[in-house]
C-alpha atoms as a PDB file:
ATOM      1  CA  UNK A   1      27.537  11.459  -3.735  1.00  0.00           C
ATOM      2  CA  UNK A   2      25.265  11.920  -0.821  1.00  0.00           C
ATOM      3  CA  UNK A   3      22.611   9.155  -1.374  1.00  0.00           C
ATOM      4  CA  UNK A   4      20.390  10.105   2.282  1.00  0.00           C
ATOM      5  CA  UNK A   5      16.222   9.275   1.834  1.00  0.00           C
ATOM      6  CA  UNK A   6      14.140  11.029   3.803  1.00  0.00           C
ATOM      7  CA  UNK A   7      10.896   8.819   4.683  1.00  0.00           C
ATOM      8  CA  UNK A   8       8.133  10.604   5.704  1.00  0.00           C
ATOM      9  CA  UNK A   9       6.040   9.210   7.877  1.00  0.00           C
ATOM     10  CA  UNK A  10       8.312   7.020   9.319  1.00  0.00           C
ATOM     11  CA  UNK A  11       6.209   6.107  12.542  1.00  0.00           C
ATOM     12  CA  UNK A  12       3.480   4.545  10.383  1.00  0.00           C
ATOM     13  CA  UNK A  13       2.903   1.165   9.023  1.00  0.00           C
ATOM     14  CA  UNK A  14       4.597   1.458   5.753  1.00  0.00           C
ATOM     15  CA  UNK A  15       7.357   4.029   6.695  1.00  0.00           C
ATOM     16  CA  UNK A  16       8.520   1.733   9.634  1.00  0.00           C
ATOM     17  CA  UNK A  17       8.436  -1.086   7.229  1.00  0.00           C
ATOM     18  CA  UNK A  18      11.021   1.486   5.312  1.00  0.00           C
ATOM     19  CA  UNK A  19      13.033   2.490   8.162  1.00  0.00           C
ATOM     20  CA  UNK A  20      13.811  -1.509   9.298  1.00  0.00           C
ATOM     21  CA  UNK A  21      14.610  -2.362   5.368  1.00  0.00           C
ATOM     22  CA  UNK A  22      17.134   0.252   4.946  1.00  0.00           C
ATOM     23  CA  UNK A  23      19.983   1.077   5.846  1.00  0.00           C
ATOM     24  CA  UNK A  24      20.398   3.375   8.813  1.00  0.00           C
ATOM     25  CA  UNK A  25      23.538   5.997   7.014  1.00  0.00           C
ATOM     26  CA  UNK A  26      21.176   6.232   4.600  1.00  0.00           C
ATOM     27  CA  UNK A  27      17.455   6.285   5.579  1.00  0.00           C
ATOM     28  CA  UNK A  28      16.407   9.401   7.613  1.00  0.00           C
ATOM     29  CA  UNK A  29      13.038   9.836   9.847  1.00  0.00           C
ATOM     30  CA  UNK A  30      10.371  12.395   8.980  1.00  0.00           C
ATOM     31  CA  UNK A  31       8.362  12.855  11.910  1.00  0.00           C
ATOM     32  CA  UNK A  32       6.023  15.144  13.247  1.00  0.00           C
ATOM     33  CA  UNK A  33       8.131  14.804  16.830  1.00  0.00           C
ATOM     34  CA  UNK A  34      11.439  13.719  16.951  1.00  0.00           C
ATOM     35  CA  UNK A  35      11.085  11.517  20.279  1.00  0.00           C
ATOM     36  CA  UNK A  36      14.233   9.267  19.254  1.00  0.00           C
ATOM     37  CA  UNK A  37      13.382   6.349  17.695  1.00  0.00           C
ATOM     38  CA  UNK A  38      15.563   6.738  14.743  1.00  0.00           C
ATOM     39  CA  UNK A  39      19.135   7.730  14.768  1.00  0.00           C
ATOM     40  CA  UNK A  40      18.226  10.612  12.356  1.00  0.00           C
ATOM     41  CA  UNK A  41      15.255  12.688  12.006  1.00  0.00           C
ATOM     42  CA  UNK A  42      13.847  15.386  10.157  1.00  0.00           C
ATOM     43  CA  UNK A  43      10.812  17.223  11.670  1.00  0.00           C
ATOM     44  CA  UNK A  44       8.259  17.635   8.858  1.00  0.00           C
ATOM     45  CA  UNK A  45       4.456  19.170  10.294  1.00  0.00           C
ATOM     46  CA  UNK A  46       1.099  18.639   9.365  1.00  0.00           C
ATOM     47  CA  UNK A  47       1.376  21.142   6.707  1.00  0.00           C
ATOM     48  CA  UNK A  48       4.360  19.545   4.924  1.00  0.00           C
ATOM     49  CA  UNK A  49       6.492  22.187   6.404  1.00  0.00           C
ATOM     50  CA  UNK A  50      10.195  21.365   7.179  1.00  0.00           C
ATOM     51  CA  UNK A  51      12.756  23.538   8.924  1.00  0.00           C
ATOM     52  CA  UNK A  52      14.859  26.059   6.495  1.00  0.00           C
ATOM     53  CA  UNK A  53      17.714  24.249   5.304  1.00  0.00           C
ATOM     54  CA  UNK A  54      16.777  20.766   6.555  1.00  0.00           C
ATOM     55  CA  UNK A  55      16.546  18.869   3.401  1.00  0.00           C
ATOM     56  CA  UNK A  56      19.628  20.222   2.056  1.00  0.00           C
ATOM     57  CA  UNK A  57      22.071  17.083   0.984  1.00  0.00           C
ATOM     58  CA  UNK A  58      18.760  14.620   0.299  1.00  0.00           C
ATOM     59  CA  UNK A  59      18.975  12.633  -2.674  1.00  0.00           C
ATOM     60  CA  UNK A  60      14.848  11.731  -2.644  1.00  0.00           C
ATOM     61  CA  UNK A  61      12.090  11.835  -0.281  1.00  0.00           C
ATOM     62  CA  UNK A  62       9.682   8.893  -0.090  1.00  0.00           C
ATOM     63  CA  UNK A  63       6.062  10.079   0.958  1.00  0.00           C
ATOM     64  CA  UNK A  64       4.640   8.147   3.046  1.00  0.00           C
ATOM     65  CA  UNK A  65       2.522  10.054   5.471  1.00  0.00           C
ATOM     66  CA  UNK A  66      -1.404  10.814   4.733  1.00  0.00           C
ATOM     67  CA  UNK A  67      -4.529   9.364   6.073  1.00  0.00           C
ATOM     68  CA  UNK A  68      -6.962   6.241   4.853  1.00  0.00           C
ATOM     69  CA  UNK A  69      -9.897   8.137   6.423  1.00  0.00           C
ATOM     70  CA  UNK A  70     -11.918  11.042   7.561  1.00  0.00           C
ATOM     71  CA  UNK A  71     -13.733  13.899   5.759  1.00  0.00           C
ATOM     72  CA  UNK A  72     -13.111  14.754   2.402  1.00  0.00           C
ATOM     73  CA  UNK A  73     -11.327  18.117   3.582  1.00  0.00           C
ATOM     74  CA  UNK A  74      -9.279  16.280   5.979  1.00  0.00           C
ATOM     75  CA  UNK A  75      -8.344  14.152   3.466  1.00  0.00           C
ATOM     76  CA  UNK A  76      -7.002  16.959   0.825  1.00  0.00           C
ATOM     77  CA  UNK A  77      -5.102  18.178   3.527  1.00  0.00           C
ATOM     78  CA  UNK A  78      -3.532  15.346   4.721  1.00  0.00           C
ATOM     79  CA  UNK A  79      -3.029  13.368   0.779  1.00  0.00           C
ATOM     80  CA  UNK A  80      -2.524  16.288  -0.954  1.00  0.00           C
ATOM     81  CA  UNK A  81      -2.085  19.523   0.286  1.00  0.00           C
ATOM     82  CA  UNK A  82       1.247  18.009   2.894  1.00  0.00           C
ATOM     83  CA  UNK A  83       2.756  16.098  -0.127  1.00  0.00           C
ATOM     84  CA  UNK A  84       2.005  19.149  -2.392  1.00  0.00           C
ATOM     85  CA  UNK A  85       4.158  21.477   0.413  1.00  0.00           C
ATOM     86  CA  UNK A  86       6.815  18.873   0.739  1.00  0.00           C
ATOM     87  CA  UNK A  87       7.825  18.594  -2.560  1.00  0.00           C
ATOM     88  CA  UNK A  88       7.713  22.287  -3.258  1.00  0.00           C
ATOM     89  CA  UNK A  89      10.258  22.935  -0.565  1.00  0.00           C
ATOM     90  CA  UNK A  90      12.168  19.265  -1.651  1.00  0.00           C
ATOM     91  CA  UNK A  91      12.463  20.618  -5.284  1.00  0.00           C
ATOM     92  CA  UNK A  92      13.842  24.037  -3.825  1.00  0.00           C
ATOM     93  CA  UNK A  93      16.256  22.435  -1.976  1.00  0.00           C
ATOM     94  CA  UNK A  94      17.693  20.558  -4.405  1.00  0.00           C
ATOM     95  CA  UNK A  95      15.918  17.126  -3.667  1.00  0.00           C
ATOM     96  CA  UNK A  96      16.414  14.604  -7.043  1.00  0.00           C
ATOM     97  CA  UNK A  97      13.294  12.529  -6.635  1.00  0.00           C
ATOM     98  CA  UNK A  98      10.289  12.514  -4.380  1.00  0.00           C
ATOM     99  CA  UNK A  99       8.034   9.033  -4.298  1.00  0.00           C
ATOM    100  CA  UNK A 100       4.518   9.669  -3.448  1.00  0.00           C
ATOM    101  CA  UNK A 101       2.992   6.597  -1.897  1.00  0.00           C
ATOM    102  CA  UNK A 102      -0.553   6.095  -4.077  1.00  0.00           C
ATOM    103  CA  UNK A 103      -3.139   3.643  -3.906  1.00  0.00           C
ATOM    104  CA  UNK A 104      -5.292   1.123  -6.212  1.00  0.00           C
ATOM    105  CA  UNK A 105      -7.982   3.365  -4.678  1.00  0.00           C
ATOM    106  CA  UNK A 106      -7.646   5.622  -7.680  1.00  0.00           C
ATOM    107  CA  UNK A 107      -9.017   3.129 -10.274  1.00  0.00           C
ATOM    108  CA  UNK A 108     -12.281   2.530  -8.413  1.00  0.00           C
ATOM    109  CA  UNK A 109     -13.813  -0.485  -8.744  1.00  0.00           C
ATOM    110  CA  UNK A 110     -11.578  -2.228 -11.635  1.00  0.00           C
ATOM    111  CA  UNK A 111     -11.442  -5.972 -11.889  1.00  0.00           C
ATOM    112  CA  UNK A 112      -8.461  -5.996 -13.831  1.00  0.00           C
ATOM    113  CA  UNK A 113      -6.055  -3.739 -14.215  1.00  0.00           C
ATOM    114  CA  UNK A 114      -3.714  -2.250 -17.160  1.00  0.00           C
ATOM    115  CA  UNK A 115      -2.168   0.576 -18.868  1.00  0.00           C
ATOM    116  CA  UNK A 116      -6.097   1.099 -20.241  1.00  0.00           C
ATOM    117  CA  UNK A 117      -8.113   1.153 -16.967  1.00  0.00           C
ATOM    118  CA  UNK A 118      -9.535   4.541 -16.184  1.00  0.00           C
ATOM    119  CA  UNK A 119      -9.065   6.689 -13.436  1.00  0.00           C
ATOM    120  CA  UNK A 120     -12.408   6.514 -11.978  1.00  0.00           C
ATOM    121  CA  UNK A 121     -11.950   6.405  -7.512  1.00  0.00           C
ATOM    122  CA  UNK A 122     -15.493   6.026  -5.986  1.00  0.00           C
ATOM    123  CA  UNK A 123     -14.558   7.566  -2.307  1.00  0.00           C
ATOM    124  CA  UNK A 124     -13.224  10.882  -0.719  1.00  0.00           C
ATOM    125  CA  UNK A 125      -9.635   8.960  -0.226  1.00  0.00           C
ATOM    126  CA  UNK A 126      -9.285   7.618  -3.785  1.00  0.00           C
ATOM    127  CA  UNK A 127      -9.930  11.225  -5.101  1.00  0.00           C
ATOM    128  CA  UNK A 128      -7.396  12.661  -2.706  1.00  0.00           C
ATOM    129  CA  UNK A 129      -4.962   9.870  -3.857  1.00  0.00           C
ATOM    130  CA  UNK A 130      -5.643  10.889  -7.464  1.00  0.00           C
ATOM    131  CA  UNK A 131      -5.643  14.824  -6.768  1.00  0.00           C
ATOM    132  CA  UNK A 132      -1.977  14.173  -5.306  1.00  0.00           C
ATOM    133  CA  UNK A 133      -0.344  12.618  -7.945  1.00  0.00           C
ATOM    134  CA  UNK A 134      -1.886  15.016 -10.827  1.00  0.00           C
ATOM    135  CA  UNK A 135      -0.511  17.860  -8.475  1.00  0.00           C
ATOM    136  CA  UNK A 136       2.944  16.204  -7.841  1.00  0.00           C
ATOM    137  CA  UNK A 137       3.638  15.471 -11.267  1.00  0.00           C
ATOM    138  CA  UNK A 138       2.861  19.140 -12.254  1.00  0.00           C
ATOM    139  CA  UNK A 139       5.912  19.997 -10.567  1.00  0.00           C
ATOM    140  CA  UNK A 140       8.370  17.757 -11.937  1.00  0.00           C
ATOM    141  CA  UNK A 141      11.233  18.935 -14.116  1.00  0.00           C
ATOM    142  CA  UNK A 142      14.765  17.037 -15.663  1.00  0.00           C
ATOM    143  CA  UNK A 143      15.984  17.873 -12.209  1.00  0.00           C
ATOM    144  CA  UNK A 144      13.228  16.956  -9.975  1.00  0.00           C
ATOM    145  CA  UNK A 145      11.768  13.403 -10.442  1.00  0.00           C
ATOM    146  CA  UNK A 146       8.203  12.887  -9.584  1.00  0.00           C
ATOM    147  CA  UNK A 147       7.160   9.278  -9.265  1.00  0.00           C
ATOM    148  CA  UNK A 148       3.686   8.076  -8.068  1.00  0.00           C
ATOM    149  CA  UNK A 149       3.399   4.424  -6.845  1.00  0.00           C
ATOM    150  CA  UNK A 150       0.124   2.694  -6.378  1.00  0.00           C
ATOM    151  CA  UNK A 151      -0.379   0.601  -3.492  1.00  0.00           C
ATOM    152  CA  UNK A 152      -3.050  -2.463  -3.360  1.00  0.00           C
ATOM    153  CA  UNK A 153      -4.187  -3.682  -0.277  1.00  0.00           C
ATOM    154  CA  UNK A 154      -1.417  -4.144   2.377  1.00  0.00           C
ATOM    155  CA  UNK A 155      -1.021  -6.365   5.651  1.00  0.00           C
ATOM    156  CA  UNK A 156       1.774  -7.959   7.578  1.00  0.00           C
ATOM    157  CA  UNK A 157       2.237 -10.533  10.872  1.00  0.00           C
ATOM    158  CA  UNK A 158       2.852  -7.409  12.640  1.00  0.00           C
ATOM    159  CA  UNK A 159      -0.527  -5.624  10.991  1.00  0.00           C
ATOM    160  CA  UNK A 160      -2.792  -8.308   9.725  1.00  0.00           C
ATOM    161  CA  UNK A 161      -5.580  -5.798   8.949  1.00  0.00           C
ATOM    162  CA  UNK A 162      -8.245  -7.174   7.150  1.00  0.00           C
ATOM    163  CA  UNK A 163      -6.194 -10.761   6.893  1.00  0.00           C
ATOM    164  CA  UNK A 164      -6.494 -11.268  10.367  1.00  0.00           C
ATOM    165  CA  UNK A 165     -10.429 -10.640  10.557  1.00  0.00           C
ATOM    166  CA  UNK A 166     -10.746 -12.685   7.563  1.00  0.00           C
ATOM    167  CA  UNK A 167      -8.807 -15.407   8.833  1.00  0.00           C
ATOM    168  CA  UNK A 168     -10.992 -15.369  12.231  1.00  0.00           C
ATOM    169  CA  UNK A 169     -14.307 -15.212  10.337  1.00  0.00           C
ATOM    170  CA  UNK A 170     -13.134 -18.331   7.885  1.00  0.00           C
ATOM    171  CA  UNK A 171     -12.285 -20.282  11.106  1.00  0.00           C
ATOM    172  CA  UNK A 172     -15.775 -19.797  12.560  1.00  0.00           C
ATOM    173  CA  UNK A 173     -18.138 -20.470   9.924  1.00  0.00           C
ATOM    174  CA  UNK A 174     -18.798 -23.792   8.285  1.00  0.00           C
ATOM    175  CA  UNK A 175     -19.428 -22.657   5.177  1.00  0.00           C
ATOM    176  CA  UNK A 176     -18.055 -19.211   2.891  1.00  0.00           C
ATOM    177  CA  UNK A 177     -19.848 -18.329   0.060  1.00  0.00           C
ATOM    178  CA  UNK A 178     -17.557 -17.549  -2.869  1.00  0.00           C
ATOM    179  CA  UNK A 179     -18.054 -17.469  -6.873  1.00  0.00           C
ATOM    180  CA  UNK A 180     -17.618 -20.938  -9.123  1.00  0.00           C
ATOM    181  CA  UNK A 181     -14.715 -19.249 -10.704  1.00  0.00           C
ATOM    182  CA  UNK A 182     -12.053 -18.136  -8.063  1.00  0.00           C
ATOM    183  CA  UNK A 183     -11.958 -14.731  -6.679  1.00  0.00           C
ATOM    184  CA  UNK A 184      -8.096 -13.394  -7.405  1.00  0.00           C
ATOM    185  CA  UNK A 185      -7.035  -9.995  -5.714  1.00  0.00           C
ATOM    186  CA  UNK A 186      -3.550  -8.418  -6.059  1.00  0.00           C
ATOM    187  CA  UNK A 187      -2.013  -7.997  -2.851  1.00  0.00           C
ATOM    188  CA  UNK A 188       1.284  -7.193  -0.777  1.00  0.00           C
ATOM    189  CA  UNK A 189       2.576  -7.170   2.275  1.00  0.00           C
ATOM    190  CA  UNK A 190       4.804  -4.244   3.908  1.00  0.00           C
ATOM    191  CA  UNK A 191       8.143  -5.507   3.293  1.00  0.00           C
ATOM    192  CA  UNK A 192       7.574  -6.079  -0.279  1.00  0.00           C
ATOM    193  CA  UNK A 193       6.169  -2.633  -0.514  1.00  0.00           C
ATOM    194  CA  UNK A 194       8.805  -1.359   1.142  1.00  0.00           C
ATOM    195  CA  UNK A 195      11.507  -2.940  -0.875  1.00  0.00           C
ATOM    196  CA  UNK A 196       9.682  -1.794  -3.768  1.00  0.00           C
ATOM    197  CA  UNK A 197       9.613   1.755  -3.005  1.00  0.00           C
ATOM    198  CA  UNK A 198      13.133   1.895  -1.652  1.00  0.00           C
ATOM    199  CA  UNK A 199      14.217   0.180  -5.281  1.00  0.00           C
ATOM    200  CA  UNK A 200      11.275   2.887  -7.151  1.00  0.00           C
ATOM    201  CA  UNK A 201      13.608   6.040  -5.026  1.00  0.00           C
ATOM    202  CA  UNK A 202      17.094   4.785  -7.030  1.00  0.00           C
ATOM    203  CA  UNK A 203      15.362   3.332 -10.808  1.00  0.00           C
ATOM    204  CA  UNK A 204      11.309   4.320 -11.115  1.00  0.00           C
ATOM    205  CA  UNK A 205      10.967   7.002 -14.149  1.00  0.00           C
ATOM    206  CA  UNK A 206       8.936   9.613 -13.608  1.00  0.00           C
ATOM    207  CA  UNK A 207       5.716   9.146 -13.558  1.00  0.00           C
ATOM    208  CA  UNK A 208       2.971   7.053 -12.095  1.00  0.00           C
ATOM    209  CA  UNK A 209       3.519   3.154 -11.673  1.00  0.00           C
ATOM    210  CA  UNK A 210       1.653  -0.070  -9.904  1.00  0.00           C
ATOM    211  CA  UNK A 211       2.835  -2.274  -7.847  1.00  0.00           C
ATOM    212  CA  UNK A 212       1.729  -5.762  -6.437  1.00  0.00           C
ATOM    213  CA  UNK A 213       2.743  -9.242  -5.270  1.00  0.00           C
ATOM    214  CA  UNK A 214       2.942 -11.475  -8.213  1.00  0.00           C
ATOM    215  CA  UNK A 215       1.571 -14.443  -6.598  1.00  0.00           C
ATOM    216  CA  UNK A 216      -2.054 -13.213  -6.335  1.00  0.00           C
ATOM    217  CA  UNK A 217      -4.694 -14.307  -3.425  1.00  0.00           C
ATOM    218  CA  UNK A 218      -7.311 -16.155  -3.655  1.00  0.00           C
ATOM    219  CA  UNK A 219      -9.882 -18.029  -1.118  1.00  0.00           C
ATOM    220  CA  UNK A 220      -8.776 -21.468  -2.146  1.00  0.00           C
ATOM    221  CA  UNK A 221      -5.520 -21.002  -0.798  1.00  0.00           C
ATOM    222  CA  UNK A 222      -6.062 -19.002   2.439  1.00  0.00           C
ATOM    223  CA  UNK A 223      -8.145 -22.456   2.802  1.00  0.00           C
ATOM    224  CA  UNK A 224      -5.425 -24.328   2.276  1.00  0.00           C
ATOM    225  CA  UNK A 225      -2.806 -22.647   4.360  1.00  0.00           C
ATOM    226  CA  UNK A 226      -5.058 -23.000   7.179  1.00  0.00           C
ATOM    227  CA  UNK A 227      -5.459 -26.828   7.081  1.00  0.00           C
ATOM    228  CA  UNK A 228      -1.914 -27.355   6.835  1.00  0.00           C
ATOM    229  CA  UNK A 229      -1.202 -25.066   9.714  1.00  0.00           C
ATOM    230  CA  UNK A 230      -4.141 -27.042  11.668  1.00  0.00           C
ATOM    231  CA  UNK A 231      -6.538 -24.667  12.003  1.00  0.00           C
ATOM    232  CA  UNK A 232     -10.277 -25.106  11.144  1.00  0.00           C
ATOM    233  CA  UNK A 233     -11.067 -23.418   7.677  1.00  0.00           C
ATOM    234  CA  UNK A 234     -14.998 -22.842   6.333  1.00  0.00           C
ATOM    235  CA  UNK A 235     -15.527 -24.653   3.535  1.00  0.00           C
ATOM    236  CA  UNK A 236     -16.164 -22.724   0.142  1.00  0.00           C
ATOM    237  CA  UNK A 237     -19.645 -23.223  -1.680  1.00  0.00           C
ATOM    238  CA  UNK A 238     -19.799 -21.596  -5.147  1.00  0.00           C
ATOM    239  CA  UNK A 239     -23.094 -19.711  -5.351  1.00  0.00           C
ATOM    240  CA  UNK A 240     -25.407 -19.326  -8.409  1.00  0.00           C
ATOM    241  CA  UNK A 241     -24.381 -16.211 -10.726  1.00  0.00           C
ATOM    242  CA  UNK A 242     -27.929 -14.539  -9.729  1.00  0.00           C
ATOM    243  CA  UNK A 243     -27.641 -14.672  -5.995  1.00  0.00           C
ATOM    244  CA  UNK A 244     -24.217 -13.070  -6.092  1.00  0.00           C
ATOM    245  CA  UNK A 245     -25.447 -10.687  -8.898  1.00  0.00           C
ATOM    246  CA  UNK A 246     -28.529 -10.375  -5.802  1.00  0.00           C
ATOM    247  CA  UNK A 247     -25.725  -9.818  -3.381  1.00  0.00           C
ATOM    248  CA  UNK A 248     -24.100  -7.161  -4.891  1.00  0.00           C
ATOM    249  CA  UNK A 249     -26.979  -5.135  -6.310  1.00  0.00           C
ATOM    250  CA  UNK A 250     -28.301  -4.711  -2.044  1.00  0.00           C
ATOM    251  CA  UNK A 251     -25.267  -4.829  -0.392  1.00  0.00           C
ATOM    252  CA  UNK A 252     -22.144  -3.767  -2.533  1.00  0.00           C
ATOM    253  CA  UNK A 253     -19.884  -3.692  -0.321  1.00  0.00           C
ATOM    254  CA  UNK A 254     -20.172  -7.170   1.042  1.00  0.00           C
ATOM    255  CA  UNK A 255     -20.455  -8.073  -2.401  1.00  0.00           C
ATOM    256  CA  UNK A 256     -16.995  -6.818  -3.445  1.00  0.00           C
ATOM    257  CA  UNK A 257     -15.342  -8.391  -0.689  1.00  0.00           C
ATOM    258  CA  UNK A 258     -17.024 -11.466  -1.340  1.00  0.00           C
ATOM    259  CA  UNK A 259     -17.479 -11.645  -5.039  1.00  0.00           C
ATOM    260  CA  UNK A 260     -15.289  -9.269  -6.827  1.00  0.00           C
ATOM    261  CA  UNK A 261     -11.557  -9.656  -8.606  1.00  0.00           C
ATOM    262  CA  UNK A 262      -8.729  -7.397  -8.519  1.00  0.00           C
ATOM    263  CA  UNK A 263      -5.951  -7.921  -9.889  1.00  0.00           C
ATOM    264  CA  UNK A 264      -2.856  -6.219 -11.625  1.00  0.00           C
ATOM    265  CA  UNK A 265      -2.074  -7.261 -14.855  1.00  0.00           C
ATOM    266  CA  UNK A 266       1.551  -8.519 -15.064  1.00  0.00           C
ATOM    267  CA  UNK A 267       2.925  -6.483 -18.235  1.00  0.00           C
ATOM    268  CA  UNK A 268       1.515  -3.288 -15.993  1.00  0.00           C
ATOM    269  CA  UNK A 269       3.062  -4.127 -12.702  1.00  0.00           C
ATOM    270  CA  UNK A 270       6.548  -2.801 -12.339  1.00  0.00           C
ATOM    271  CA  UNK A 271       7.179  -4.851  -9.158  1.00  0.00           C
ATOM    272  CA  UNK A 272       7.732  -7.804 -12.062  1.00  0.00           C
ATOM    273  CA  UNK A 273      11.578  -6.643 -12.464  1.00  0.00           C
ATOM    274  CA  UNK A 274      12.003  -6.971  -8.404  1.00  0.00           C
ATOM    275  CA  UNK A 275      10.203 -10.154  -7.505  1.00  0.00           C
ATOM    276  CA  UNK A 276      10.895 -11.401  -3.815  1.00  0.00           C
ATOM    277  CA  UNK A 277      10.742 -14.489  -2.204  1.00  0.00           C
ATOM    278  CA  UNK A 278       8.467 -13.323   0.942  1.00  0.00           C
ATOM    279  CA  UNK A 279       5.429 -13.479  -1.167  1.00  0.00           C
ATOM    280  CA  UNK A 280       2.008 -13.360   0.257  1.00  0.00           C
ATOM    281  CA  UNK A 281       1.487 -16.885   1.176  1.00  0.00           C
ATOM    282  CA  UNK A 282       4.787 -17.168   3.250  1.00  0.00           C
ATOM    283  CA  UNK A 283       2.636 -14.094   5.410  1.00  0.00           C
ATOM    284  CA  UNK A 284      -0.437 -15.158   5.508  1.00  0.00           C
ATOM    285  CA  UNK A 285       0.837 -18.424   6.496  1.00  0.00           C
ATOM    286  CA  UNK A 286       2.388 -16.396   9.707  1.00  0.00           C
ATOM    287  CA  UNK A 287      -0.834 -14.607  10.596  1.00  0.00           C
ATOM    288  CA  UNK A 288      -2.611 -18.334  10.639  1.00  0.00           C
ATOM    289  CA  UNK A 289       0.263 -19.492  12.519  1.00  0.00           C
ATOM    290  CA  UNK A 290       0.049 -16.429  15.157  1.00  0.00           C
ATOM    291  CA  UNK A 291      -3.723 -17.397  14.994  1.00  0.00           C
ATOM    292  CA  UNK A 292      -3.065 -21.030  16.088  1.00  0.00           C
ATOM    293  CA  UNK A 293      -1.071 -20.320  19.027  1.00  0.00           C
ATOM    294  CA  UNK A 294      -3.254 -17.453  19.978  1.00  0.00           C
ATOM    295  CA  UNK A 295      -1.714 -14.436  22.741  1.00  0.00           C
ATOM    296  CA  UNK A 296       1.608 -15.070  23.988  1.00  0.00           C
ATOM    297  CA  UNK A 297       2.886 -13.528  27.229  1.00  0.00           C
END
């Protein structure tokens, strides 16, 4: 049985994090350009358009492509509109499965997680994220699988992201504020996400599932990975409920990032049946050590 995957979006973060997991007979590029960077490619255009015939033979497509940012209309076009157009043409070419690649973004500002948080996103990308998956899922039937997997935040050595400028800020100041009880996010880097979606493509059920790193972050230990790899960490003073409360009433934003937990509840995160050993710390703990030695040449 042919068992190919196309990945869309295969020159981004995520989908290259795909393409170097799998296995090359089976993994196949879709790109915008085919400029031969993979040994197989599918062109697939802005509109979610792919040449007549081209997906003939795939067992699933995982969606990768879409953008984090722009307008609201360049976001429908790009989050939902392009996966919308893909799948239509996947499910008439006889295309098993298609994986959307969702995001946390689409419960808003939830502390915790679970089968009973609502759907509320608070931006122009979470509502794009959301609009995709209620679209997606309208097409599935027994013989096309739709399944929607939610992303949290994502970074890697190769794409520290935020983790890098958090890492640089926390080795510059003396002191971070924090809360007296530990901030905990849900987290996970691009391998494990890629893993995860590559396993979601052969076992997910149809539907919409979320995904995280087990091991969950907190401040206290990017502190403590830091000391051991030598490098100067701020030290973490626990501020009064009302100044935080002060914090994030006139400037939310830095308040969340500061003050506010997110986490996945365990019984809810399907990534429990697939744990990995490269969890969070073991990559954070290369960004500090990339930090350390600073630019090589």
């Amino acid at each position: 049985m042919n068992n190919r995957i196309v990945v869309n979006g295969a020159n981004g973060w995520l989908g290259s994090s795909l393409m170097r997991m799998g296995d090359e007979s089976v993994l196949v590029a879709g790109v915008r350009q085919d400029k031969a960077r993979f040994p197989e490619t599918i062109i697939i255009d802005s509109d979610g358009n792919s040449a007549n015939g081209a997906l003939e033979g795939v067992e699933a497509i995982v969606n990768c492509a879409g953008r984090v940012a722009g307008s609201a209309v360049e976001l429908e076009s790009a989050n939902v509109a392009h996966a919308v157009q893909l799948a239509r043409q996947a499910r008439i070419c006889g295309v098993k499965r298609f994986i959307q690649v969702s995001s946390f973004s689409v419960y808003g500002m939830a502390e915790r997680i679970d089968s009973d948080t609502p759907l509320v996103p608070i931006n122009a990308y979470g509502v794009s994220k959301l609009s995709a998956e209620r679209a997606l899922l309208l097409l599935s039937t027994p013989d096309f699988e739709v399944v929607c997997v939610r992303l949290p935040f994502m970074f890697s050595r190769r794409n520290p992201a935020l983790m890098g400028d958090l890492i640089k800020a926390m080795s510059q100041f003396p002191f971070w504020p924090t809360m007296s009880v530990p901030v905990r996010r849900s987290m996970l880097t691009y391998e494990y996400a890629a893993t995860l979606l590559l396993l979601a493509a052969r076992y997910a059920k149809q539907g919409s599932i979320s995904v995280a790193d087990p091991k969950l972050f907190t401040f206290e230990m990017l502190v403590s990975i830091m000391k051991r790899e030598g490098c100067f960490a701020a030290r973490l003073i626990p501020l009064p409920y009302w100044i935080t409360e002060q914090i994030r009433r006139f400037a939310p934003s830095v308040g969340r990032r500061l003050f506010q937990s997110s986490t996945l509840s365990p019984c809810h995160n399907w990534a429990m049946k697939y744990q990995s050993s490269q969890n969070i710390d073991a990559e954070i703990k290369a960004i500090v050590e990339q930090f350390v030695q600073g630019p090589t040449t």
